[in-house]
N, C-alpha and C. Protein backbone atom coordinates (compact mmCIF):
# COMPACT_ATOMS: atom_id res chain seq x y z
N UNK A 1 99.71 67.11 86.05
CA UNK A 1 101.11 66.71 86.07
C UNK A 1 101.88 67.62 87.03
N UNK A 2 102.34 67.33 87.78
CA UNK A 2 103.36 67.76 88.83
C UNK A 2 104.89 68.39 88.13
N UNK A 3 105.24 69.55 88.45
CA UNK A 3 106.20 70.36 88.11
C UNK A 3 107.44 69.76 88.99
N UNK A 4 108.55 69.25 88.33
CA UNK A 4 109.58 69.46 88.40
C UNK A 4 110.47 70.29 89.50
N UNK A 5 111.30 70.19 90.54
CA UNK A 5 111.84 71.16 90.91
C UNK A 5 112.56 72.13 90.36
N UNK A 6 113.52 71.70 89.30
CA UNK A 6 114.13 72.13 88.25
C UNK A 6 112.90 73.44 87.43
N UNK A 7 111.60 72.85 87.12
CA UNK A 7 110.98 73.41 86.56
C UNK A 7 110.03 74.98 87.75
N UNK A 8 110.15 74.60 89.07
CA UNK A 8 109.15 75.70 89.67
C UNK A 8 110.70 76.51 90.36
N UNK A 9 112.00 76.29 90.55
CA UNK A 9 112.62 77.04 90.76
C UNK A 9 113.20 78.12 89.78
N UNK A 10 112.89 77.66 88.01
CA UNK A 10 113.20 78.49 87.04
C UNK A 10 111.51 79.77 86.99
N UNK A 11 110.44 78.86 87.39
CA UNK A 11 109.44 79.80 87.94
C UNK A 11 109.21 81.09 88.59
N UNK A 12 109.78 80.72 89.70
CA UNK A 12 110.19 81.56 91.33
C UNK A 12 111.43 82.53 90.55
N UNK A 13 112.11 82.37 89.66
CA UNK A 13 113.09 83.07 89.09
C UNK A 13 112.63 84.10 88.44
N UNK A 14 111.46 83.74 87.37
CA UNK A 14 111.00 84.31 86.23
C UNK A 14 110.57 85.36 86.89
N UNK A 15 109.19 84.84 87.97
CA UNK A 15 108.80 85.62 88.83
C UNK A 15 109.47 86.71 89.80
N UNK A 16 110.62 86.64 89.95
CA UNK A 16 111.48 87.34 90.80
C UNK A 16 112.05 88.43 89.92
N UNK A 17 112.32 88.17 88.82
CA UNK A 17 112.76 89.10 87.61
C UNK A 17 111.45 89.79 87.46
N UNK A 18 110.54 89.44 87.34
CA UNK A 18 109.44 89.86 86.82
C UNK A 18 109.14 91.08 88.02
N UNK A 19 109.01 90.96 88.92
CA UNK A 19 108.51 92.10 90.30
C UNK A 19 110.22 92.88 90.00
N UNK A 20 110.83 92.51 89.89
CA UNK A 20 112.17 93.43 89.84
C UNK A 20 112.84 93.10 91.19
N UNK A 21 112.68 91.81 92.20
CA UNK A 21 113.74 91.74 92.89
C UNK A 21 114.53 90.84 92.79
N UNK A 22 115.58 90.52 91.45
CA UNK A 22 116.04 89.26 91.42
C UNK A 22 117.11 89.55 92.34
N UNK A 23 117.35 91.01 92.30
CA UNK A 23 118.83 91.28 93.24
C UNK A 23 118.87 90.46 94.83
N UNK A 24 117.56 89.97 95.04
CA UNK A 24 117.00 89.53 96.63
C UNK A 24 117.14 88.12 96.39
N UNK A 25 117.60 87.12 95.57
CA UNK A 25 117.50 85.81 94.70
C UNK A 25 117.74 85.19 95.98
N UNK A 26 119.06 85.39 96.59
CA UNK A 26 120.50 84.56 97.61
C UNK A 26 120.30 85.48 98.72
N UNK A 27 118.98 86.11 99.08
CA UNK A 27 119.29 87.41 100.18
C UNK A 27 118.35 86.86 101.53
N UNK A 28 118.29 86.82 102.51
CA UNK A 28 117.33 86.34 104.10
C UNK A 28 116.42 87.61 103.67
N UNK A 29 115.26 87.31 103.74
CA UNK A 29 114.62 88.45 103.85
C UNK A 29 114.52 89.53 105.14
N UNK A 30 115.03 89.22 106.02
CA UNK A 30 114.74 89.76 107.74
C UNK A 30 114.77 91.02 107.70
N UNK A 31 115.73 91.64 106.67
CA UNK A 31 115.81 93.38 106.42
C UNK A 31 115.53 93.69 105.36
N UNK A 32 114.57 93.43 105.07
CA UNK A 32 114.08 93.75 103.70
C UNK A 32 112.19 94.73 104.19
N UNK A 33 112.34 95.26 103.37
CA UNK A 33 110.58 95.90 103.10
C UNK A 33 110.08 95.08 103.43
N UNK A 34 108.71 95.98 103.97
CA UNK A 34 107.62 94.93 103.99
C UNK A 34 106.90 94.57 102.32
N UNK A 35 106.88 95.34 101.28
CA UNK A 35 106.71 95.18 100.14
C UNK A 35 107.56 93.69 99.62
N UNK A 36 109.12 94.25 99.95
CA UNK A 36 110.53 93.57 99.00
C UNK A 36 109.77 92.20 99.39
N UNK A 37 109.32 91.76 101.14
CA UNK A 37 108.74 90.20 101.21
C UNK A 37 107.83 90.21 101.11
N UNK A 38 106.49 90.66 101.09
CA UNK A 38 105.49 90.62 99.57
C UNK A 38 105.59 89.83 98.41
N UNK A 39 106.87 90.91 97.69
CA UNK A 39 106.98 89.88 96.73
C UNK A 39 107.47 88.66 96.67
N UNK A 40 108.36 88.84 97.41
CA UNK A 40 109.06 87.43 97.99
C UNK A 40 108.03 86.04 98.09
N UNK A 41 107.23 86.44 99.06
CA UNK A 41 106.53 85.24 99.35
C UNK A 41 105.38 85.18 98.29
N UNK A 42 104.78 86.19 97.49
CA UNK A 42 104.11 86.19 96.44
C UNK A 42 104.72 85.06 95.42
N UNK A 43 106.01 85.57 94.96
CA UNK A 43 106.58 84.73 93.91
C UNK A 43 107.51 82.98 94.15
N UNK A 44 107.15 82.98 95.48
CA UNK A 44 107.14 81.54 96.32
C UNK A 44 106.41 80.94 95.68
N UNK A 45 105.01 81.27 96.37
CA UNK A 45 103.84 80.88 96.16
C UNK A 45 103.48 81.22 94.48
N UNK A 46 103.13 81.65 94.05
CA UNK A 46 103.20 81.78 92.34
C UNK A 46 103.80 80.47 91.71
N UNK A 47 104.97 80.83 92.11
CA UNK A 47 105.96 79.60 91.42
C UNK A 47 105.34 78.47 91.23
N UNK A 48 104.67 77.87 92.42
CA UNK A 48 104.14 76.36 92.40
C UNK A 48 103.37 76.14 91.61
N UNK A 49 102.52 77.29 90.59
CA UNK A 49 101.61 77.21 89.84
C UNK A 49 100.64 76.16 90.28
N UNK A 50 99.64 76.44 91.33
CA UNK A 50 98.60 75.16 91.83
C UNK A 50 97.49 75.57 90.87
N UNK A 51 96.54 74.67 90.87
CA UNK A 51 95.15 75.27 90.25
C UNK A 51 93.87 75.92 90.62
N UNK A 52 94.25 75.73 92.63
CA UNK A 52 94.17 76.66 93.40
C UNK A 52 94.76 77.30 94.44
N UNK A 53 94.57 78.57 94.20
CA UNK A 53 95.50 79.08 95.31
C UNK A 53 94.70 80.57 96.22
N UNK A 54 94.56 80.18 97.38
CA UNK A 54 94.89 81.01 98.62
C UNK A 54 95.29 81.67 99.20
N UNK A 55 95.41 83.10 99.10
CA UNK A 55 96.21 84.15 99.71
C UNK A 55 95.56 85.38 100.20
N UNK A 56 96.13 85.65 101.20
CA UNK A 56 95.42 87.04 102.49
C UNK A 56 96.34 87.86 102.01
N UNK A 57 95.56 89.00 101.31
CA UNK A 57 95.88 90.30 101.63
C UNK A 57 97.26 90.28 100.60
N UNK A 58 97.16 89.36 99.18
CA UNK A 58 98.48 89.69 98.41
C UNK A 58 98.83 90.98 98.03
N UNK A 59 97.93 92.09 98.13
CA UNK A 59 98.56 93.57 97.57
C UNK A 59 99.04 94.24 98.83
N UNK A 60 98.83 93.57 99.57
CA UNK A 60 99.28 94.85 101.20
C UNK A 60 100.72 94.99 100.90
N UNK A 61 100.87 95.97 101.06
CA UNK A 61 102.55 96.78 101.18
C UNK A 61 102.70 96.40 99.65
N UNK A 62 102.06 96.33 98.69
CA UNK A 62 103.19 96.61 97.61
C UNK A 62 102.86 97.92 96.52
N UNK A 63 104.02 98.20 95.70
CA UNK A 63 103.77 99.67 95.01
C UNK A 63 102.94 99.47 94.08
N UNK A 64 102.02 100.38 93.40
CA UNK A 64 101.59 100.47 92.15
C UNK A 64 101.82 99.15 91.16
N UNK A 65 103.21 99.64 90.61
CA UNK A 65 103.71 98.79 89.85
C UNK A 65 103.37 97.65 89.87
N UNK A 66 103.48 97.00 91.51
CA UNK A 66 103.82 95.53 91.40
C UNK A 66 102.34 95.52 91.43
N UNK A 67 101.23 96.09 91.91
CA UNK A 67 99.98 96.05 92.05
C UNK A 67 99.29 95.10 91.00
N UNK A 68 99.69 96.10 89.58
CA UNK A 68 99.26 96.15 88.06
C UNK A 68 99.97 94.23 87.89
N UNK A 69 101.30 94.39 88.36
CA UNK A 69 101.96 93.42 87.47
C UNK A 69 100.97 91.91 88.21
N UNK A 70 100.89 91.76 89.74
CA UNK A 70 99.80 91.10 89.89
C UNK A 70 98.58 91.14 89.67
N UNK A 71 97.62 91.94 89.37
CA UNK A 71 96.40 91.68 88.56
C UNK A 71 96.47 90.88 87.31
N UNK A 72 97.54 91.46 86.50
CA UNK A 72 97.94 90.98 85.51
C UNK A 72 98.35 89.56 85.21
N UNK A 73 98.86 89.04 86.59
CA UNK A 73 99.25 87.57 87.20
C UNK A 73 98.04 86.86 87.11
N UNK A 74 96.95 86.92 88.00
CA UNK A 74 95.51 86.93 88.33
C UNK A 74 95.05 86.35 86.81
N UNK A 75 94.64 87.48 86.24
CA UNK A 75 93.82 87.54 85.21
C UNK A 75 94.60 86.08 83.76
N UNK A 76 96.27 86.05 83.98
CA UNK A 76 96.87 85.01 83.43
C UNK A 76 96.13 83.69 83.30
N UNK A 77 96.42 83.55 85.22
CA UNK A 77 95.55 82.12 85.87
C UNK A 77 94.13 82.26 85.09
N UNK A 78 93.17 83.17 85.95
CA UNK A 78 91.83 82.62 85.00
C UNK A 78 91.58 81.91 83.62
N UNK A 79 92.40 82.95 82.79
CA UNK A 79 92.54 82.83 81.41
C UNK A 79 92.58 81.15 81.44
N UNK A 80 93.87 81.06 81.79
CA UNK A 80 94.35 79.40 81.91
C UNK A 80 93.71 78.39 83.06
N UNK A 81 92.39 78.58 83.18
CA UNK A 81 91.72 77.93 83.87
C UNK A 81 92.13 77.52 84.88
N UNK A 82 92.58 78.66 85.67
CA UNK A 82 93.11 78.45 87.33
C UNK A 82 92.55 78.97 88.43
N UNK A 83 92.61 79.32 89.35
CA UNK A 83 91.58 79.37 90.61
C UNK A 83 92.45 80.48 91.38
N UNK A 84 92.16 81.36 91.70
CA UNK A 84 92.51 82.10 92.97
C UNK A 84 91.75 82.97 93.76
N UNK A 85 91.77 82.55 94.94
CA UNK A 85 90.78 82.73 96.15
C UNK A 85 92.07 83.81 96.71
N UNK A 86 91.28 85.19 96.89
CA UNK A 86 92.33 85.96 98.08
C UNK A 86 91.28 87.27 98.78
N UNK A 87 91.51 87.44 99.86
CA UNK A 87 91.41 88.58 100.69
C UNK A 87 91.67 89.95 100.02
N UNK A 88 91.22 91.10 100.35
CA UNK A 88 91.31 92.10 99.82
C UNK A 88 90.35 93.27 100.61
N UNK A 89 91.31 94.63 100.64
CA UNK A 89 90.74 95.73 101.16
C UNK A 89 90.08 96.85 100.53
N UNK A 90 90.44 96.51 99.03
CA UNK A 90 90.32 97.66 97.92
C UNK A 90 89.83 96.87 96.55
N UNK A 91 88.07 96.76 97.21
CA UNK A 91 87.47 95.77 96.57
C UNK A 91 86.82 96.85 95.36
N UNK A 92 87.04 97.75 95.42
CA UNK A 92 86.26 98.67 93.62
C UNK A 92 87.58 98.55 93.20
N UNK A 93 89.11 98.72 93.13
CA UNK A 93 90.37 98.55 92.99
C UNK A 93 90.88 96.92 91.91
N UNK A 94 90.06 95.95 93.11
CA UNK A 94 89.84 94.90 92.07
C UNK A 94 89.09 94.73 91.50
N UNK A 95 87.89 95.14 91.56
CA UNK A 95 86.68 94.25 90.90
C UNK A 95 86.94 95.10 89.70
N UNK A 96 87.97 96.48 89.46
CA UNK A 96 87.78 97.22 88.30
C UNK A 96 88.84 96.34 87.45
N UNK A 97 89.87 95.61 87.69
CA UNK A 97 91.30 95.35 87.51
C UNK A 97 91.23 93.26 87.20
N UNK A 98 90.30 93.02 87.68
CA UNK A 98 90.30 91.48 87.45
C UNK A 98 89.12 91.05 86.73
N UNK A 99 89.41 90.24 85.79
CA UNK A 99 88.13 89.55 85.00
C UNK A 99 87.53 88.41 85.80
N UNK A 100 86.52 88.41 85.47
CA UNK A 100 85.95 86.76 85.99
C UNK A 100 85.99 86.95 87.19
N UNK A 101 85.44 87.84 87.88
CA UNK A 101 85.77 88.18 89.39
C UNK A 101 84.46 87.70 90.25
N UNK A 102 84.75 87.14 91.08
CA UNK A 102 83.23 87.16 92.05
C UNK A 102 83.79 87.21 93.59
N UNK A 103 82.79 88.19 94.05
CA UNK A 103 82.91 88.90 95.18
C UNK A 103 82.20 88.00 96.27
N UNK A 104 82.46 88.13 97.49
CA UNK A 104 82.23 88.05 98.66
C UNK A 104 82.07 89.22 100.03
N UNK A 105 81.14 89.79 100.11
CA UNK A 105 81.25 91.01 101.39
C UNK A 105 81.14 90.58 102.44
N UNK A 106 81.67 90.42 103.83
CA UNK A 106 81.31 90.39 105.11
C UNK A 106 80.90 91.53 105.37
N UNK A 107 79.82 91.28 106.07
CA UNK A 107 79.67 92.36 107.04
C UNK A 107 79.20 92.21 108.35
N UNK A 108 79.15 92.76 109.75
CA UNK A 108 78.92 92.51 111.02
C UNK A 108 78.07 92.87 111.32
């Protein structure tokens, strides 16, 4: 069933409260951190709640905090039988921090 606009913009909200930038709600991101749009486009994308989702490099530039609070995101989806495929540089970091994890190594 397809979400509502009404329903993925109260999402993108929750989510925005949730990382701690709701103060950024009504803000252009152009001068903002590279973290502050992190989360930004993290909790874009979040919002839509797909059953899969795709993302490069979601922890780059962000603090601790928000680190934890996305694993924590992560591990939600699985639970609730959801899918997320992402990139990553600090693969003992996740593989210690996410359940249900399966890895991929390149190497050259």
């Amino acid at each position: 069933m397809l979400a509502s606009s009404k329903e993925i913009y109260d999402k993108i909200i929750e989510l925005y409260i949730y990382f701690g930038i709701s103060k950024y709600i009504d803000k252009t991101p152009s001068n903002m951190s590279k973290g502050t749009k992190q989360k930004i486009s993290l909790c874009l994308s979040l919002g839509l709640e797909k059953d899969i989702m795709l993302l490069d490099e979601p922890f780059n530039g962000l603090d601790v905090d928000s680190v934890g609070k996305l694993f924590h995101i992560f591990n939600q989806r699985t639970k609730n039988g959801l899918s997320t495929i992402f990139t990553a540089h600090q693969e003992s970091e996740v593989s210690e921090n996410i359940k249900n994890i399966k890895t991929l190594t390149l190497t050259e």
